[in-house]
Protein backbone atom coordinates (compact mmCIF):
# COMPACT_ATOMS: atom_id res chain seq x y z
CA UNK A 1 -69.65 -29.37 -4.85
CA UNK A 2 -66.26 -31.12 -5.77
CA UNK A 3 -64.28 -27.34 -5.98
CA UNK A 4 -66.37 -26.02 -2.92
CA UNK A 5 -65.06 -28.82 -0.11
CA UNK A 6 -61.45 -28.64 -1.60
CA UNK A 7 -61.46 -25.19 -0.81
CA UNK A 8 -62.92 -25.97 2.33
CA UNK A 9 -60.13 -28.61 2.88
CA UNK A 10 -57.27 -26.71 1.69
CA UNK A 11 -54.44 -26.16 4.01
CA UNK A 12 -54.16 -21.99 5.31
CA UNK A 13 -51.29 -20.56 4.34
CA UNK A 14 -49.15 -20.06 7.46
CA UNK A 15 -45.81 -18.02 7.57
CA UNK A 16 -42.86 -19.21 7.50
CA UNK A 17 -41.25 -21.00 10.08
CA UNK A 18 -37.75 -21.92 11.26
CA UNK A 19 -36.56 -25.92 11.43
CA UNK A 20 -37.53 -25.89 14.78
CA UNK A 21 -41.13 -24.89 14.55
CA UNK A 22 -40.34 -21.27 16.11
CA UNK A 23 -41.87 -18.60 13.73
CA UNK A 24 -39.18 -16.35 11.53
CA UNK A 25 -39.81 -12.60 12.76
CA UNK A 26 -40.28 -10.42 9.80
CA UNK A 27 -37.41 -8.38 8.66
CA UNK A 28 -37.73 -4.93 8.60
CA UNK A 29 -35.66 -2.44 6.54
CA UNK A 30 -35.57 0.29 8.89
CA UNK A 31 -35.37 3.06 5.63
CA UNK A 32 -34.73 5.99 8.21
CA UNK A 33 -32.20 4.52 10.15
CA UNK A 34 -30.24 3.51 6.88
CA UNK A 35 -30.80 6.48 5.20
CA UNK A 36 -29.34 8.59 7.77
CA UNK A 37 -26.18 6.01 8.29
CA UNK A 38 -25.76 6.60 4.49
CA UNK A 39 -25.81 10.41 4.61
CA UNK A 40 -23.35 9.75 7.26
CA UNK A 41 -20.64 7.96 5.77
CA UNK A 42 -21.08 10.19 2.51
CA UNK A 43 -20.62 13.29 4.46
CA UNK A 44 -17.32 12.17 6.15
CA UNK A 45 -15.87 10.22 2.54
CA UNK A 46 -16.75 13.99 0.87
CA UNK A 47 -14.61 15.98 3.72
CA UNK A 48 -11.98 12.89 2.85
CA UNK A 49 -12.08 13.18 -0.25
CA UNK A 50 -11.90 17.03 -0.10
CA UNK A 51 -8.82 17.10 1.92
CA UNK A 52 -6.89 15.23 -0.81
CA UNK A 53 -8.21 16.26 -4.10
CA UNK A 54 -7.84 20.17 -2.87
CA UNK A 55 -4.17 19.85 -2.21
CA UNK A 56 -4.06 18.00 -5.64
CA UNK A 57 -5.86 20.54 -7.56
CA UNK A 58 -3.50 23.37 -5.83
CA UNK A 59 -0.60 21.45 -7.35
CA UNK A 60 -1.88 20.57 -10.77
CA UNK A 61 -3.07 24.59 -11.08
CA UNK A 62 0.48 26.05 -9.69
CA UNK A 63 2.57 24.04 -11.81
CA UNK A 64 0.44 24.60 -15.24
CA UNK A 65 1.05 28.86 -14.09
CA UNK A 66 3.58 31.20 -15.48
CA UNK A 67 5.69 32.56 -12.99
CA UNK A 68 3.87 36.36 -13.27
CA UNK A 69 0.44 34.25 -12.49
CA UNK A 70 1.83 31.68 -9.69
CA UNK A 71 2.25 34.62 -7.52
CA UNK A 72 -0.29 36.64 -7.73
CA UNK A 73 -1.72 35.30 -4.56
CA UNK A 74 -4.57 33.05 -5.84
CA UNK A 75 -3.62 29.71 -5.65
CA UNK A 76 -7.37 28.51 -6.67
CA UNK A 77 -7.21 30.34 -9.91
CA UNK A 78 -7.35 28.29 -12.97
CA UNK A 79 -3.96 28.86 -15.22
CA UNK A 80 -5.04 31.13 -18.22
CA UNK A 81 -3.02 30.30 -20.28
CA UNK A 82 -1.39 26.95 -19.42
CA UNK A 83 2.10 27.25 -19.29
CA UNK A 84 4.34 24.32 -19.10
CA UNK A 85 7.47 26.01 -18.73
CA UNK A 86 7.51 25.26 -15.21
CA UNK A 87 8.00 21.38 -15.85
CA UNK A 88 11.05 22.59 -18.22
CA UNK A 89 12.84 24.52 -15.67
CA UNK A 90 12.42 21.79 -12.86
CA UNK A 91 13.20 18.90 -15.15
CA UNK A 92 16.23 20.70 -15.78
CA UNK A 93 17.14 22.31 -12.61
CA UNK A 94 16.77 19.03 -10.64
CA UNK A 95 18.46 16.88 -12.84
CA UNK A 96 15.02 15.18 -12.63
CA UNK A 97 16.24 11.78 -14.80
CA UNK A 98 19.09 11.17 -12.77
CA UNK A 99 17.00 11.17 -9.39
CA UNK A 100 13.93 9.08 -10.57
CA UNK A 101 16.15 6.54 -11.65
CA UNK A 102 17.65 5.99 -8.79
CA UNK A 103 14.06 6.35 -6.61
CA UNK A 104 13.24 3.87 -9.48
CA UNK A 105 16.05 1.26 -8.84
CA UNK A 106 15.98 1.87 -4.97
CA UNK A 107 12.22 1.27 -4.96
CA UNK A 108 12.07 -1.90 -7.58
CA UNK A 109 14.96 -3.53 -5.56
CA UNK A 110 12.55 -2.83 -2.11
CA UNK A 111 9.89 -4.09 -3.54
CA UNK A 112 11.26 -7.36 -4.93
CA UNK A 113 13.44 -8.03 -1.77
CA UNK A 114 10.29 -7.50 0.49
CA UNK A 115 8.27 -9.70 -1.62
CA UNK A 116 10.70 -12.29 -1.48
CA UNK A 117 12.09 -12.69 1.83
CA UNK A 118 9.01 -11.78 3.22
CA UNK A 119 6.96 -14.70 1.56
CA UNK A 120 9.69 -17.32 2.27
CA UNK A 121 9.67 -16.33 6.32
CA UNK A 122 6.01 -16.24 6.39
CA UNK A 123 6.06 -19.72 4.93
CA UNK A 124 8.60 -21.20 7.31
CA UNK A 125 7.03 -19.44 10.40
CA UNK A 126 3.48 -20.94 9.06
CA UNK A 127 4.51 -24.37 8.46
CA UNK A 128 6.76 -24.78 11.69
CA UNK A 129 4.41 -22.90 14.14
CA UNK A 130 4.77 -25.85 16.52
CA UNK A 131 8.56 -25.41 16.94
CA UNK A 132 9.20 -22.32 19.72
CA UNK A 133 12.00 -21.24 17.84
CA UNK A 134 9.39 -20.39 14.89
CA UNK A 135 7.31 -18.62 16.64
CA UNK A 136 9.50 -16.15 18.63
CA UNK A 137 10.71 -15.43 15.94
CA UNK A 138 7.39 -14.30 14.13
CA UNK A 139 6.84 -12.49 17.86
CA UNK A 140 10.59 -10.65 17.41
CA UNK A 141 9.51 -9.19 13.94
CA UNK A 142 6.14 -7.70 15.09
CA UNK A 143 7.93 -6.20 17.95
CA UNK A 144 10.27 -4.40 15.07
CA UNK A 145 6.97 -2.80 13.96
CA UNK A 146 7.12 -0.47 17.22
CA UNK A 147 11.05 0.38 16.76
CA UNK A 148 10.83 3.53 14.10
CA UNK A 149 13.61 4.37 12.21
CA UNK A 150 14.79 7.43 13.81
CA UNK A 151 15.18 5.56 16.98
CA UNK A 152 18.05 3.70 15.90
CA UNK A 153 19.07 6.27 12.87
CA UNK A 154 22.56 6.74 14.71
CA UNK A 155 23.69 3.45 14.74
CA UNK A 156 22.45 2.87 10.81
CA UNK A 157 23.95 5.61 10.08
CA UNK A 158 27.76 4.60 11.45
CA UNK A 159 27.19 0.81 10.43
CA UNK A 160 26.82 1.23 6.67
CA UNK A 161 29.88 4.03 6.39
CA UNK A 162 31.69 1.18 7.82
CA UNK A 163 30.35 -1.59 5.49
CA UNK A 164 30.52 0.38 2.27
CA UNK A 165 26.81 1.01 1.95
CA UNK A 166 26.57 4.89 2.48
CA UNK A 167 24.58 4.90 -0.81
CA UNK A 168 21.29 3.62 -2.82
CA UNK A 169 22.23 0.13 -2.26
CA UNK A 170 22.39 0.83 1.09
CA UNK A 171 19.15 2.46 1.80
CA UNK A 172 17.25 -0.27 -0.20
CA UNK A 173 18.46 -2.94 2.41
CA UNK A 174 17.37 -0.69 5.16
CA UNK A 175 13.85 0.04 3.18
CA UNK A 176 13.39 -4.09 3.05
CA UNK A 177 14.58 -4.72 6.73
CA UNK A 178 12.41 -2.08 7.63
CA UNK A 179 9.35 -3.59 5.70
CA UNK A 180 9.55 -7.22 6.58
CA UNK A 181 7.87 -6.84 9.85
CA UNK A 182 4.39 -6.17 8.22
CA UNK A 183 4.84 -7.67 5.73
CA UNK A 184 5.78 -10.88 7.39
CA UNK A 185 2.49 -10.05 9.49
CA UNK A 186 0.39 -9.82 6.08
CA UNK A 187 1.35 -13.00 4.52
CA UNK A 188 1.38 -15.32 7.63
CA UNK A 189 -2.58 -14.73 7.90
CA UNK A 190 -2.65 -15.47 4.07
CA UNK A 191 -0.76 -18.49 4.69
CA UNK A 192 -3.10 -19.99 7.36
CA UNK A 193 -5.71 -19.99 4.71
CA UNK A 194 -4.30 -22.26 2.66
CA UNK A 195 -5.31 -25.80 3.38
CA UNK A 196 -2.11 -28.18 4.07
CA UNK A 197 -3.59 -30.29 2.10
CA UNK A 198 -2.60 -29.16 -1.71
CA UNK A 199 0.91 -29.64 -0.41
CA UNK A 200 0.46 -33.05 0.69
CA UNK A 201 -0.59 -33.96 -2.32
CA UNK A 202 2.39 -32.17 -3.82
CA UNK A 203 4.78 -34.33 -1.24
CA UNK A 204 3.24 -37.25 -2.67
CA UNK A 205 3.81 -36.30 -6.29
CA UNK A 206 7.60 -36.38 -5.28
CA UNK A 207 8.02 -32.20 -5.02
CA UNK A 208 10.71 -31.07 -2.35
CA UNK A 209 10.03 -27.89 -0.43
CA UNK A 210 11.50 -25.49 -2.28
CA UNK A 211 9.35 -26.64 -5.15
CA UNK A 212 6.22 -26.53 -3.25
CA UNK A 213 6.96 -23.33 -2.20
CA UNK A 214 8.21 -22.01 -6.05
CA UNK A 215 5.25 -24.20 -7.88
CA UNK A 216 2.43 -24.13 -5.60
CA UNK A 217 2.51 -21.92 -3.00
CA UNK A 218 4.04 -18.66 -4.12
CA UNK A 219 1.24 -18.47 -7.08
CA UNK A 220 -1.01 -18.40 -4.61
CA UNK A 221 0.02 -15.54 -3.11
CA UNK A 222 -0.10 -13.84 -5.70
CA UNK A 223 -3.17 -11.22 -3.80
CA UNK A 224 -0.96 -10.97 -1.10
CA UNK A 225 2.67 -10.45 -2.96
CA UNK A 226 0.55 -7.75 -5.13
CA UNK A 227 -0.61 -5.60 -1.94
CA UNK A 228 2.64 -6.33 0.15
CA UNK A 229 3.96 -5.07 -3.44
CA UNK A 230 1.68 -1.66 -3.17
CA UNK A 231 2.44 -1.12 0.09
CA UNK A 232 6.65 -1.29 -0.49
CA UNK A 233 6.58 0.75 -2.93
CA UNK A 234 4.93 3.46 -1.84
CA UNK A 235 7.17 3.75 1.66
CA UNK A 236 10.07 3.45 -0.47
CA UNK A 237 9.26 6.22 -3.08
CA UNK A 238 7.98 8.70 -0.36
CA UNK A 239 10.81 7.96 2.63
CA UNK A 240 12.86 11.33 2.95
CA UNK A 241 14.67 10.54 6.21
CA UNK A 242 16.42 7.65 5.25
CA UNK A 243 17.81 8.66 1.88
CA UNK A 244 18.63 11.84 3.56
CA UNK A 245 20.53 10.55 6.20
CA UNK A 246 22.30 7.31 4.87
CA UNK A 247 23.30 8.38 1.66
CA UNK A 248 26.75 10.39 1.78
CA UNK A 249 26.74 11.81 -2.02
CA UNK A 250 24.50 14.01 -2.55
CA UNK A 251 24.50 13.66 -6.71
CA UNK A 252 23.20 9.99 -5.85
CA UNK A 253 19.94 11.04 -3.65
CA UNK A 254 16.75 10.10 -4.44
CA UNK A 255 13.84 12.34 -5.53
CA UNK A 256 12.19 13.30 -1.94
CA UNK A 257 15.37 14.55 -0.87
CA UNK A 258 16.07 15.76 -4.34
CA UNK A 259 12.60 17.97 -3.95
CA UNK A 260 13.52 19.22 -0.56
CA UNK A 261 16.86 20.44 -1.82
CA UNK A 262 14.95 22.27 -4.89
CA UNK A 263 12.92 23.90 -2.08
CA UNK A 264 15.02 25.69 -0.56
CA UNK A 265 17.00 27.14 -3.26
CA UNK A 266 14.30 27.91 -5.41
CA UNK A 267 11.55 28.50 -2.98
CA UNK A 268 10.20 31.87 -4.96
CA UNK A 269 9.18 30.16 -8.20
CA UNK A 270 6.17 28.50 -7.58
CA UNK A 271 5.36 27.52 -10.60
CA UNK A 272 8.56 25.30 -10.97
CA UNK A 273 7.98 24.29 -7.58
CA UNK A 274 4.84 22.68 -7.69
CA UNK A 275 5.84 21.63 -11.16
CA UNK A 276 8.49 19.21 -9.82
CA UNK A 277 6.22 18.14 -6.89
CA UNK A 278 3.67 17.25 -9.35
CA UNK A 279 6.39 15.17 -11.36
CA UNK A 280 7.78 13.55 -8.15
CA UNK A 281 4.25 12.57 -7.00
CA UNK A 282 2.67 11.09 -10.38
CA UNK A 283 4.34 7.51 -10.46
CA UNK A 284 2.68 7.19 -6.87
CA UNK A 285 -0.46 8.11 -7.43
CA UNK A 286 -0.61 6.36 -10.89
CA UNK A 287 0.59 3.00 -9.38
CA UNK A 288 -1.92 3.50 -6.81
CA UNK A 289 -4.87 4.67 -9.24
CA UNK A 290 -4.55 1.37 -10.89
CA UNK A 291 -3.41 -1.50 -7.97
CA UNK A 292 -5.68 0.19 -5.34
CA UNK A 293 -8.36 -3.04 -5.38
CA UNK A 294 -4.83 -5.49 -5.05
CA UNK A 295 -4.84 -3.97 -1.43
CA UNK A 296 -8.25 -4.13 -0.07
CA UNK A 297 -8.40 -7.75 -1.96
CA UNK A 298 -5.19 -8.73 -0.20
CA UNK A 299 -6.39 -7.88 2.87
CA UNK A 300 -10.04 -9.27 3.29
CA UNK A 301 -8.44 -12.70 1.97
CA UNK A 302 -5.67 -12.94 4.05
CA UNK A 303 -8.11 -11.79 7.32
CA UNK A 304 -10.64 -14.71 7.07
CA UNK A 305 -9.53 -18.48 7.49
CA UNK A 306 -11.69 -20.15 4.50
């Protein structure tokens, strides 16, 4: 009798229900609907995908070819046998080392100089928002994001052949000016997530600004620095027109306009072609391969306030 009226007495089970009282709705998967939104996105990432990694494949088969084989009108063709003396005759041709190392030094000077200047104007615009003189200032760099390079080419152009700077050294200056607009753009929303107080407490501890900034600040950044980093050094490596244009000797240009020279010249051998396209384009894509999750880390941290 005891079991029988607690069972009697026992509560129902009800479903759930909010704070207020209100019963929760049940959720429903929708399978179709997500199924076909997958099969979607898959679709249009495999036509992505398809546009890159065919070009790529073209360039890896042509430059593994013998000459006889690169032109015998099948570029799909796998190279049977692999010949590498298409990397030979462009490494020589091109004078290959000398250009990489200066697409090297022009790019690592880019990318530190961006990195640098870039972080310390983010952090003064940040930290003196309040003052106008601050903020126009962050307003006259983004409008340098809408003033391309060829637009004001000709006066580059005649300014550094009268400063001296018709050369790499030159063209890395431009490459940083050029960059800081973004870049300024990227790390002031990183900056606004940082709470004001960690360097209050570092103001306390007796740290000036510069130290703040060295010890506390600039570690932090270290998401941001690394895709502001990424995305230097690949629009330094791959910019043609600037090289091209600033840089008077043509035994110091860098490897783009290096390649386009080799282009027209040697335009019939394929094989050697591609080859030195191949060798121009692998510290890109290798940097990228392995830095790629820097960039969308970068950028999902510095776009939400937390």
């Amino acid at each position: 009798m005891t079991q029988t009226a607690a069972k009697r007495t026992a509560a129902p089970v009800l479903p759930a229900t909010a704070r207020n009282g209100a019963p929760t709705p049940a959720r429903r998967r929708g399978k179709v609907g997500q199924e076909k939104t997958s099969w979607t996105t898959m679709v249009i990432l495999f036509l992505c995908a398809i546009t890159v990694l065919l070009p790529l494949y073209v360039t890896i088969s042509m430059s593994l070819k013998s000459t006889s084989q690169a032109v015998d009108g099948n570029a799909f063709s796998l190279p049977a046998p692999i010949d590498f003396s298409g990397f030979v005759q462009a490494w020589e041709l091109t004078n290959f080392p000398v250009a990489f190392t200066i697409s090297l030094l022009v790019t690592a000077g880019t990318v530190v100089g961006t990195v640098l200047l870039a972080s310390l104007a983010s952090y003064a615009i940040v930290r003196n928002w309040e003052h106008r003189f601050f903020r126009w200032s962050f307003f006259y760099l983004l409008a340098a994001m809408f003033l391309p390079f060829p637009v004001v080419a000709l006066p580059q152009i005649q300014l550094t052949g009268l400063t001296g700077l018709a050369n790499p050294a030159g063209v890395t200056i431009l490459h940083i000016m050029f960059q800081l607009s973004f870049s300024i753009l990227l790390f002031t929303a990183f900056l606004r997530s940082i709470p004001l107080e960690l360097e209050e407490s570092a103001r306390i501890d007796g740290a000036t600004t510069w130290q703040t900034f060295r010890q506390l600040i600039f570690p932090l950044l270290a998401p941001m620095s690394a895709t502001v980093a990424i995305f230097a050094f690949l629009a330094s490596w791959n910019d043609f027109m600037m090289p091209s244009l600033i840089i008077a000797d043509s035994a110091q240009q860098t490897l783009p306009v290096v390649q386009s020279i080799f282009q027209t010249q040697f335009s019939n051998n394929y094989n050697v072609s591609f080859a030195s396209y191949l060798m121009a384009m692998a510290p890109a894509i290798v940097v990228y391969l392995f830095t790629q999750r820097w960039v969308m880390e970068g950028v999902t941290q510095g776009a939400v306030k937390g």
